[in-house]
PDB file of N, CA and C in Angstrom:
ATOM      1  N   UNK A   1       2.118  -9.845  18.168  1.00  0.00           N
ATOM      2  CA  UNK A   1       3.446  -9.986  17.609  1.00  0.00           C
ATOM      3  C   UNK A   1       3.504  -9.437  16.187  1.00  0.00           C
ATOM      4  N   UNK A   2       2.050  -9.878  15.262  1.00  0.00           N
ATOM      5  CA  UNK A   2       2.407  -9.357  14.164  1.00  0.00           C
ATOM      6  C   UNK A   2       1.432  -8.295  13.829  1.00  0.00           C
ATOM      7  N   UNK A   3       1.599  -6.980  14.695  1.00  0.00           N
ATOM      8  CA  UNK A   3       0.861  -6.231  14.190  1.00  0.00           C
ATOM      9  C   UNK A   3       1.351  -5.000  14.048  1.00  0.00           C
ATOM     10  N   UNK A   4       0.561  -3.642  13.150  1.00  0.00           N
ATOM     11  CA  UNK A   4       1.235  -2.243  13.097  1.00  0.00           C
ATOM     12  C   UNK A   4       0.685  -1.897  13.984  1.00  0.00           C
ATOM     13  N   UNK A   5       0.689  -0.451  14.083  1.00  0.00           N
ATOM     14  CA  UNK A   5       0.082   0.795  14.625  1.00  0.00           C
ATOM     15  C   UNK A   5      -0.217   1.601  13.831  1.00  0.00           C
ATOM     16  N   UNK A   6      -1.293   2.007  13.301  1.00  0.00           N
ATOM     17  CA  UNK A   6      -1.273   3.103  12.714  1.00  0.00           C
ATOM     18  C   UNK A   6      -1.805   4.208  13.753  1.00  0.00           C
ATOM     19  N   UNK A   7      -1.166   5.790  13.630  1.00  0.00           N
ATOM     20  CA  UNK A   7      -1.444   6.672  14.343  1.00  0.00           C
ATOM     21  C   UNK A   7      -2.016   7.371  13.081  1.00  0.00           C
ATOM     22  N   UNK A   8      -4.069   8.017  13.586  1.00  0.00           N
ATOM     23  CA  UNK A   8      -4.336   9.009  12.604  1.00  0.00           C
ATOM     24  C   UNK A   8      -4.782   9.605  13.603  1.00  0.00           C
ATOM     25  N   UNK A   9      -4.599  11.064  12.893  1.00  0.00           N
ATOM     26  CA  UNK A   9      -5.073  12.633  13.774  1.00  0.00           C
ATOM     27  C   UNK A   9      -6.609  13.117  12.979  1.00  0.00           C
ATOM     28  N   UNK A  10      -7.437  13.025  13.499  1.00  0.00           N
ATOM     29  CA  UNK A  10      -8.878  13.923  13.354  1.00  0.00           C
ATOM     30  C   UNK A  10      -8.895  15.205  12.806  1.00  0.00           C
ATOM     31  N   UNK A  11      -9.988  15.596  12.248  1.00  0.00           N
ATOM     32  CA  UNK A  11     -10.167  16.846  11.783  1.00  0.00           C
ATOM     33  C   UNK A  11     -10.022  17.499  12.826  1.00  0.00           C
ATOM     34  N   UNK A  12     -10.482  17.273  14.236  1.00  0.00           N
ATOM     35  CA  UNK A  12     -10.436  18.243  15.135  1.00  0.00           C
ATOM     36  C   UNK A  12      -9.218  17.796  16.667  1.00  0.00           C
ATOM     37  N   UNK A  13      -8.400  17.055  15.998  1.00  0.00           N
ATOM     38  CA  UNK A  13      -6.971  17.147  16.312  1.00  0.00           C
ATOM     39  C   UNK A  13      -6.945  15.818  16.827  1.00  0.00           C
ATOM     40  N   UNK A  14      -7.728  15.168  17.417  1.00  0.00           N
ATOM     41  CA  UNK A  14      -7.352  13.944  18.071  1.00  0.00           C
ATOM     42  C   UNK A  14      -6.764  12.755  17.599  1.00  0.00           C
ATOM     43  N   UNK A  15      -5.892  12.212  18.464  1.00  0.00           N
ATOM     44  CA  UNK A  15      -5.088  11.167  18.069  1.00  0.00           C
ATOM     45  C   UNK A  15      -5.743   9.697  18.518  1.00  0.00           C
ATOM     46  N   UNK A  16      -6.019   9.204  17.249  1.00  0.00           N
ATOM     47  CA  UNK A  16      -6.305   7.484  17.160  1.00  0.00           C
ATOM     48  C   UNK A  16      -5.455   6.723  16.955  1.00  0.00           C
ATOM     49  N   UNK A  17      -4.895   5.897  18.062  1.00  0.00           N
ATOM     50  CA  UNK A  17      -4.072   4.687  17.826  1.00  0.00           C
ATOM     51  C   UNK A  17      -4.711   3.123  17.550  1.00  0.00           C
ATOM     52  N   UNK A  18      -4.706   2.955  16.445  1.00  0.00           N
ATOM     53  CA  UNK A  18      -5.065   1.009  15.901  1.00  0.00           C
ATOM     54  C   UNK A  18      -4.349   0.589  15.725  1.00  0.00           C
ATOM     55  N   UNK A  19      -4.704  -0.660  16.417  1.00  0.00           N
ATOM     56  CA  UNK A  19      -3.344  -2.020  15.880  1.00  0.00           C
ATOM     57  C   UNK A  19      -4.035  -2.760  14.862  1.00  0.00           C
ATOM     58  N   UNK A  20      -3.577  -3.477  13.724  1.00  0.00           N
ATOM     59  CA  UNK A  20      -3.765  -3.825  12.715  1.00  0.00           C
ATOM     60  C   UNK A  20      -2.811  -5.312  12.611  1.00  0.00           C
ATOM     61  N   UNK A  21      -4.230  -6.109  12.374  1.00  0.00           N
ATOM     62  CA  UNK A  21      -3.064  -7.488  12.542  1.00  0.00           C
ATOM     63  C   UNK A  21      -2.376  -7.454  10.897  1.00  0.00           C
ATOM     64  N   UNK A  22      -1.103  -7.801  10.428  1.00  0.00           N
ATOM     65  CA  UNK A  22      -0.256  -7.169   9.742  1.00  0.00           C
ATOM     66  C   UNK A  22      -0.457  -9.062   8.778  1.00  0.00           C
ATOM     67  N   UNK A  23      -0.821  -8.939   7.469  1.00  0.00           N
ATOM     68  CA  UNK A  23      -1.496 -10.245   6.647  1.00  0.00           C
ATOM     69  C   UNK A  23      -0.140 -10.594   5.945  1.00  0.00           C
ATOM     70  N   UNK A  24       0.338 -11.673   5.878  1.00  0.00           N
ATOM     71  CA  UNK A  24       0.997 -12.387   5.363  1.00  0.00           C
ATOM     72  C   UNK A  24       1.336 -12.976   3.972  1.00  0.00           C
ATOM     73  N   UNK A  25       2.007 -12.762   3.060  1.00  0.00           N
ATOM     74  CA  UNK A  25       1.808 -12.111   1.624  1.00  0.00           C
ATOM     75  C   UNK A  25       2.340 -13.472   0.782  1.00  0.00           C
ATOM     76  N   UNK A  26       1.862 -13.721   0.024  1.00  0.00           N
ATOM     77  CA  UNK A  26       2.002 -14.800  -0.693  1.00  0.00           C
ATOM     78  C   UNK A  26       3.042 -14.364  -2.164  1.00  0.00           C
ATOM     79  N   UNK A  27       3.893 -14.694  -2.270  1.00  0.00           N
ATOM     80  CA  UNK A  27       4.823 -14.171  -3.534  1.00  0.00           C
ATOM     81  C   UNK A  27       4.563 -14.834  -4.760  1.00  0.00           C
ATOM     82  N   UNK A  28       4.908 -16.517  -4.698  1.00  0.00           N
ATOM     83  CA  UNK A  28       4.352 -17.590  -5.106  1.00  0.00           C
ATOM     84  C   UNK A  28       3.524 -17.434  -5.480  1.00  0.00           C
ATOM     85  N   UNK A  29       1.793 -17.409  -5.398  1.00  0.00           N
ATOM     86  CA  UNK A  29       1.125 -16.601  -5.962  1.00  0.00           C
ATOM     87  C   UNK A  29       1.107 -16.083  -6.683  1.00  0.00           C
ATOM     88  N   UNK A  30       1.514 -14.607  -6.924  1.00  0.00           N
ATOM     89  CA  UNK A  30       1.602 -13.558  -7.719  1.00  0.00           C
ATOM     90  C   UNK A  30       2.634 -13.742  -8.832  1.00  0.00           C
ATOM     91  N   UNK A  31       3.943 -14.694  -8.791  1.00  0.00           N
ATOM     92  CA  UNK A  31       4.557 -14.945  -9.645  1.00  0.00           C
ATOM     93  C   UNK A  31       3.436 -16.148 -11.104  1.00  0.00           C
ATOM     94  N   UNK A  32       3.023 -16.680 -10.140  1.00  0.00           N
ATOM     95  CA  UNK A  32       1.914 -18.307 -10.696  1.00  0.00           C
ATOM     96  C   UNK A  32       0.965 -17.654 -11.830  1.00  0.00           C
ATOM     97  N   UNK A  33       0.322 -16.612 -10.539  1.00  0.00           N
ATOM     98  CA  UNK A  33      -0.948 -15.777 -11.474  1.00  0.00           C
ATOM     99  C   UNK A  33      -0.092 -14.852 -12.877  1.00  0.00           C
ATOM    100  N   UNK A  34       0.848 -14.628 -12.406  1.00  0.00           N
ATOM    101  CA  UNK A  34       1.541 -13.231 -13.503  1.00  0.00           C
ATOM    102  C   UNK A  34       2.119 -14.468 -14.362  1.00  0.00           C
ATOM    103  N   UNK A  35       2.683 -15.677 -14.614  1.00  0.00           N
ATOM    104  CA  UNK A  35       3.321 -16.774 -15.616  1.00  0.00           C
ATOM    105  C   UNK A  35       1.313 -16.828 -15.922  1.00  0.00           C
ATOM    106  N   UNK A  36       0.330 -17.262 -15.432  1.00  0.00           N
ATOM    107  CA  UNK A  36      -0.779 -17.490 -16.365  1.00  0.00           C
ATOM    108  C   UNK A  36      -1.194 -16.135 -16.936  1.00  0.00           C
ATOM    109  N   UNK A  37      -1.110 -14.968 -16.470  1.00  0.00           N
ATOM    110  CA  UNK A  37      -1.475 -13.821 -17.370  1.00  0.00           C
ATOM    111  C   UNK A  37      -0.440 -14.132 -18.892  1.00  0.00           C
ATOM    112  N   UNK A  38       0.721 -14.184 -18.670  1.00  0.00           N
ATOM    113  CA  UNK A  38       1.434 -14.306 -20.174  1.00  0.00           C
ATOM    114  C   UNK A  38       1.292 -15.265 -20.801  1.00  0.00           C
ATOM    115  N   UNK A  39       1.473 -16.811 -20.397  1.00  0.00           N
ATOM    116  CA  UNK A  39       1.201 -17.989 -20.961  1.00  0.00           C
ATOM    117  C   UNK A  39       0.247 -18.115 -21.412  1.00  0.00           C
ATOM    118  N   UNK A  40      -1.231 -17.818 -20.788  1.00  0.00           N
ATOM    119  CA  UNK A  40      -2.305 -18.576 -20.887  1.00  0.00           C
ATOM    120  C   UNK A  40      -3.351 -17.127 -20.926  1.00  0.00           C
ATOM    121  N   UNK A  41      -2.974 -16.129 -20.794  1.00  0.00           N
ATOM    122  CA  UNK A  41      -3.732 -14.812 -21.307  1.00  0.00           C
ATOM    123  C   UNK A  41      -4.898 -14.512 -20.139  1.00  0.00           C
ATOM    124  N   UNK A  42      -4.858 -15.014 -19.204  1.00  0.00           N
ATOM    125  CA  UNK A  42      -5.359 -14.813 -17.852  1.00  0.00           C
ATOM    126  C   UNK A  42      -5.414 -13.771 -17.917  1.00  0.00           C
ATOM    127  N   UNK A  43      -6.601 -13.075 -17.000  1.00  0.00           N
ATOM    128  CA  UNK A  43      -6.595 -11.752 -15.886  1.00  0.00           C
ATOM    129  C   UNK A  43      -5.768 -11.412 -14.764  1.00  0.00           C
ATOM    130  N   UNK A  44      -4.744 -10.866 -14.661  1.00  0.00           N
ATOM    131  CA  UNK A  44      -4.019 -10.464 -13.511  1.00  0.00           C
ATOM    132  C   UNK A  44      -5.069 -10.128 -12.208  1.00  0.00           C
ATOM    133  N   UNK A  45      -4.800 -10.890 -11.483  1.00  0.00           N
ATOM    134  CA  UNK A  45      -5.743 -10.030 -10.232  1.00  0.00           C
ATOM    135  C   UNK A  45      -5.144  -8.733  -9.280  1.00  0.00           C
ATOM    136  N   UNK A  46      -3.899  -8.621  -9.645  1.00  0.00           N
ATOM    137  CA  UNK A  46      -3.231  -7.779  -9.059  1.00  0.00           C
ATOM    138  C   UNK A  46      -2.486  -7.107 -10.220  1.00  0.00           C
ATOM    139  N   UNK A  47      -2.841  -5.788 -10.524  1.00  0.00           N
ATOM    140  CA  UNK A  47      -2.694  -4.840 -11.977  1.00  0.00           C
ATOM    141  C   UNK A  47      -1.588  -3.951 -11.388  1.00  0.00           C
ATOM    142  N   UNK A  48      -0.747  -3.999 -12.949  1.00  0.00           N
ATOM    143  CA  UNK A  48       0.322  -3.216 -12.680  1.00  0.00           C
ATOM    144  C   UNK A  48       0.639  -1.571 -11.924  1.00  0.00           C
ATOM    145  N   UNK A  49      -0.932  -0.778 -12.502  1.00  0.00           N
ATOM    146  CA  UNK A  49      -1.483   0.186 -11.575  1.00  0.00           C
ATOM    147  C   UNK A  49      -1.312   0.045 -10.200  1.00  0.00           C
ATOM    148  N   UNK A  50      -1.699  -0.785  -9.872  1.00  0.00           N
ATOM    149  CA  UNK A  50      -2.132  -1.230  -8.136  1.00  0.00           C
ATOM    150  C   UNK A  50      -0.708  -0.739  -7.352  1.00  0.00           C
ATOM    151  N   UNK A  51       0.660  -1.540  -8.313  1.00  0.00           N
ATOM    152  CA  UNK A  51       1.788  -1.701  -7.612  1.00  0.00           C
ATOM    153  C   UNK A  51       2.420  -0.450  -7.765  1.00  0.00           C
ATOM    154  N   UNK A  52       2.489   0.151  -8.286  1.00  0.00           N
ATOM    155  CA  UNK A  52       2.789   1.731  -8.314  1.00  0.00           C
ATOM    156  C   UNK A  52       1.979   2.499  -7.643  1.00  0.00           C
ATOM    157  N   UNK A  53       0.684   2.484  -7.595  1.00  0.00           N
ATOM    158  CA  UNK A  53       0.288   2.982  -6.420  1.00  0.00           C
ATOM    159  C   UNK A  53       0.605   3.162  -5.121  1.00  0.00           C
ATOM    160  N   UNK A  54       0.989   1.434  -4.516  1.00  0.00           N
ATOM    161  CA  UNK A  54       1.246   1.284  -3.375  1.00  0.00           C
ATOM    162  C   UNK A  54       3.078   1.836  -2.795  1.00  0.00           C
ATOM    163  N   UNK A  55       3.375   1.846  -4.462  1.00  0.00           N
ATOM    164  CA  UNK A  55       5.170   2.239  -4.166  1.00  0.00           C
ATOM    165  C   UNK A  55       4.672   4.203  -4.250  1.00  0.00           C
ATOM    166  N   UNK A  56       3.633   4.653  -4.964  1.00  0.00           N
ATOM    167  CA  UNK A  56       3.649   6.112  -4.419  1.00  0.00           C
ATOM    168  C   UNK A  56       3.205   6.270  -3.426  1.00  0.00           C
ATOM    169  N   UNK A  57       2.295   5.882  -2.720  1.00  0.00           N
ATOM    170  CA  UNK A  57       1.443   6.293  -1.087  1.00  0.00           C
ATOM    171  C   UNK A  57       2.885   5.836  -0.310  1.00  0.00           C
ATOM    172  N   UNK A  58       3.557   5.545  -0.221  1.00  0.00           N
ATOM    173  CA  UNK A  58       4.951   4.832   0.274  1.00  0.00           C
ATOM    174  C   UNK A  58       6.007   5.750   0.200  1.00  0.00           C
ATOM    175  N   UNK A  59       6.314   6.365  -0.822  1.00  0.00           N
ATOM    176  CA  UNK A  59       6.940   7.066  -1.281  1.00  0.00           C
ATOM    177  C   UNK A  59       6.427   9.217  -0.617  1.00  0.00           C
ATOM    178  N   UNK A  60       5.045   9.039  -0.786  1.00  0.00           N
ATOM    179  CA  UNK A  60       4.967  10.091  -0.320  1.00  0.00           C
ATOM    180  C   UNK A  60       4.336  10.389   0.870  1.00  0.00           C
ATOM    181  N   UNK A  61       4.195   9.205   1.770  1.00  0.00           N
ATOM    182  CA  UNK A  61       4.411   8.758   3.184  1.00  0.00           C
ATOM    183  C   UNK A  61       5.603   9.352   3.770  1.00  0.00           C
ATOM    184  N   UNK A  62       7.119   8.493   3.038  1.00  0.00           N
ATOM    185  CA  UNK A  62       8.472   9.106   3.585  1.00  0.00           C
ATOM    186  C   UNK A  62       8.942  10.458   3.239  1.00  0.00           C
ATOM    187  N   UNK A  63       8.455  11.162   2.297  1.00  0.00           N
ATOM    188  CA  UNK A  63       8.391  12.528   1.873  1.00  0.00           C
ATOM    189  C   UNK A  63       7.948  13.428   2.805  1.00  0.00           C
ATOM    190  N   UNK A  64       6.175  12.995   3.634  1.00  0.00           N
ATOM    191  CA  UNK A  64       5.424  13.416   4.811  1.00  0.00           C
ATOM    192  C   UNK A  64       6.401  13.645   5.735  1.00  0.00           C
ATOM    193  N   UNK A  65       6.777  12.369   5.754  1.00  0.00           N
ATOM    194  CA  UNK A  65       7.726  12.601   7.396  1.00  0.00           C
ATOM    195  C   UNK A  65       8.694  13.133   6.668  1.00  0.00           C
ATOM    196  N   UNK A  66      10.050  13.335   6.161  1.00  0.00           N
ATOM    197  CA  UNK A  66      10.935  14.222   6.537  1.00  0.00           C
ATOM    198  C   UNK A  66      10.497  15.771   6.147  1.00  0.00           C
ATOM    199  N   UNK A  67       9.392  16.238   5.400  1.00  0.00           N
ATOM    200  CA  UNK A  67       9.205  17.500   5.268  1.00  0.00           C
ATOM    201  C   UNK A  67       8.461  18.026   6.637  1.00  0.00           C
ATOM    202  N   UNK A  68       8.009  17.206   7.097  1.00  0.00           N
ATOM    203  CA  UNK A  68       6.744  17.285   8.914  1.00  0.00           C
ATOM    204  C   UNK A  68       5.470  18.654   8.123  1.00  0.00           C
ATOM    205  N   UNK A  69       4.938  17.868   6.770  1.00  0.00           N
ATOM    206  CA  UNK A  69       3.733  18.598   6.311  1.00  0.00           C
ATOM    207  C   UNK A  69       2.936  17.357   5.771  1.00  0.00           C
ATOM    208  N   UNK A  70       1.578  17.695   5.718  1.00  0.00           N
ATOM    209  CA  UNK A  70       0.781  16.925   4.906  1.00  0.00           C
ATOM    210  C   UNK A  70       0.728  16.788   3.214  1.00  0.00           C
ATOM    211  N   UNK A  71       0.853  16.341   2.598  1.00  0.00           N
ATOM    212  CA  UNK A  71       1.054  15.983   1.503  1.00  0.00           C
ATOM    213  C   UNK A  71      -0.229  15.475   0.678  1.00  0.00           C
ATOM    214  N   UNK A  72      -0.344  16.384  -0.479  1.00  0.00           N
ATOM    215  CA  UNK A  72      -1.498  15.518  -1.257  1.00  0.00           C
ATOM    216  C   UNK A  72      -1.169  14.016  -2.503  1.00  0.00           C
ATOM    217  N   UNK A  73      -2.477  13.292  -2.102  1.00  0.00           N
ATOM    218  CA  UNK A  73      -1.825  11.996  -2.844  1.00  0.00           C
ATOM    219  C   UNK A  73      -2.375  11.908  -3.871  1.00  0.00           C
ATOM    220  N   UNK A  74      -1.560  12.262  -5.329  1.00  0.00           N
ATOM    221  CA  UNK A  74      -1.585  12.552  -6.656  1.00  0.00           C
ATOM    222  C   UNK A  74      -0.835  11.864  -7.765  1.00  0.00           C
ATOM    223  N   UNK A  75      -0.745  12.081  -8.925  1.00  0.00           N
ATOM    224  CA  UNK A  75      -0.396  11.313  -9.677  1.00  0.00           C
ATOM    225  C   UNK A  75      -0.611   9.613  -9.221  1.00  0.00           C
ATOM    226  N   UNK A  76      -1.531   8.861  -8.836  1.00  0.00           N
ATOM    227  CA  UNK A  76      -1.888   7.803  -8.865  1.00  0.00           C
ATOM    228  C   UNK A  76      -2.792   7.210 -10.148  1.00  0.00           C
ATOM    229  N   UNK A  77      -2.685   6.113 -10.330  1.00  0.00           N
ATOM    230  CA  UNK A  77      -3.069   6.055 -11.591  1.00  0.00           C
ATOM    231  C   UNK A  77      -4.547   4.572 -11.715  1.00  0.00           C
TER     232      UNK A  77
END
């Protein structure tokens, strides 16, 4: 019920289909940890880097598909 698919193609063309059980994300959390990074001068365990990352591989994911080319993944930081 809660899983993806990812489809990847091989160097030498073949198509791999995995299902991926799809993890359940805690918000709460990340708000808790990010109030002790400012309050209390904590370590973020989840860095502002990280989240821009995941919004560019995302971003040039939907770029992939409507151009139907491969795309290099750059400017990540």
């Amino acid at each position: 019920e809660d899983y993806g698919l990812l489809h990847t193609e091989t160097s030498d063309g073949r198509i791999i289909k995995e299902k991926y059980e799809t993890l359940h994300g805690n918000y709460g959390l990340f708000y808790e940890q990010l109030y002790a990074a400012i309050v209390d001068g904590k370590q973020l365990e989840i860095r502002p880097e990280d989240g821009y990352n995941v919004i560019r591989i995302i971003e040039l994911a939907l770029q992939s598909s409507q151009e139907k080319k491969t795309l290099q993944c750059d400017k990540l930081l």
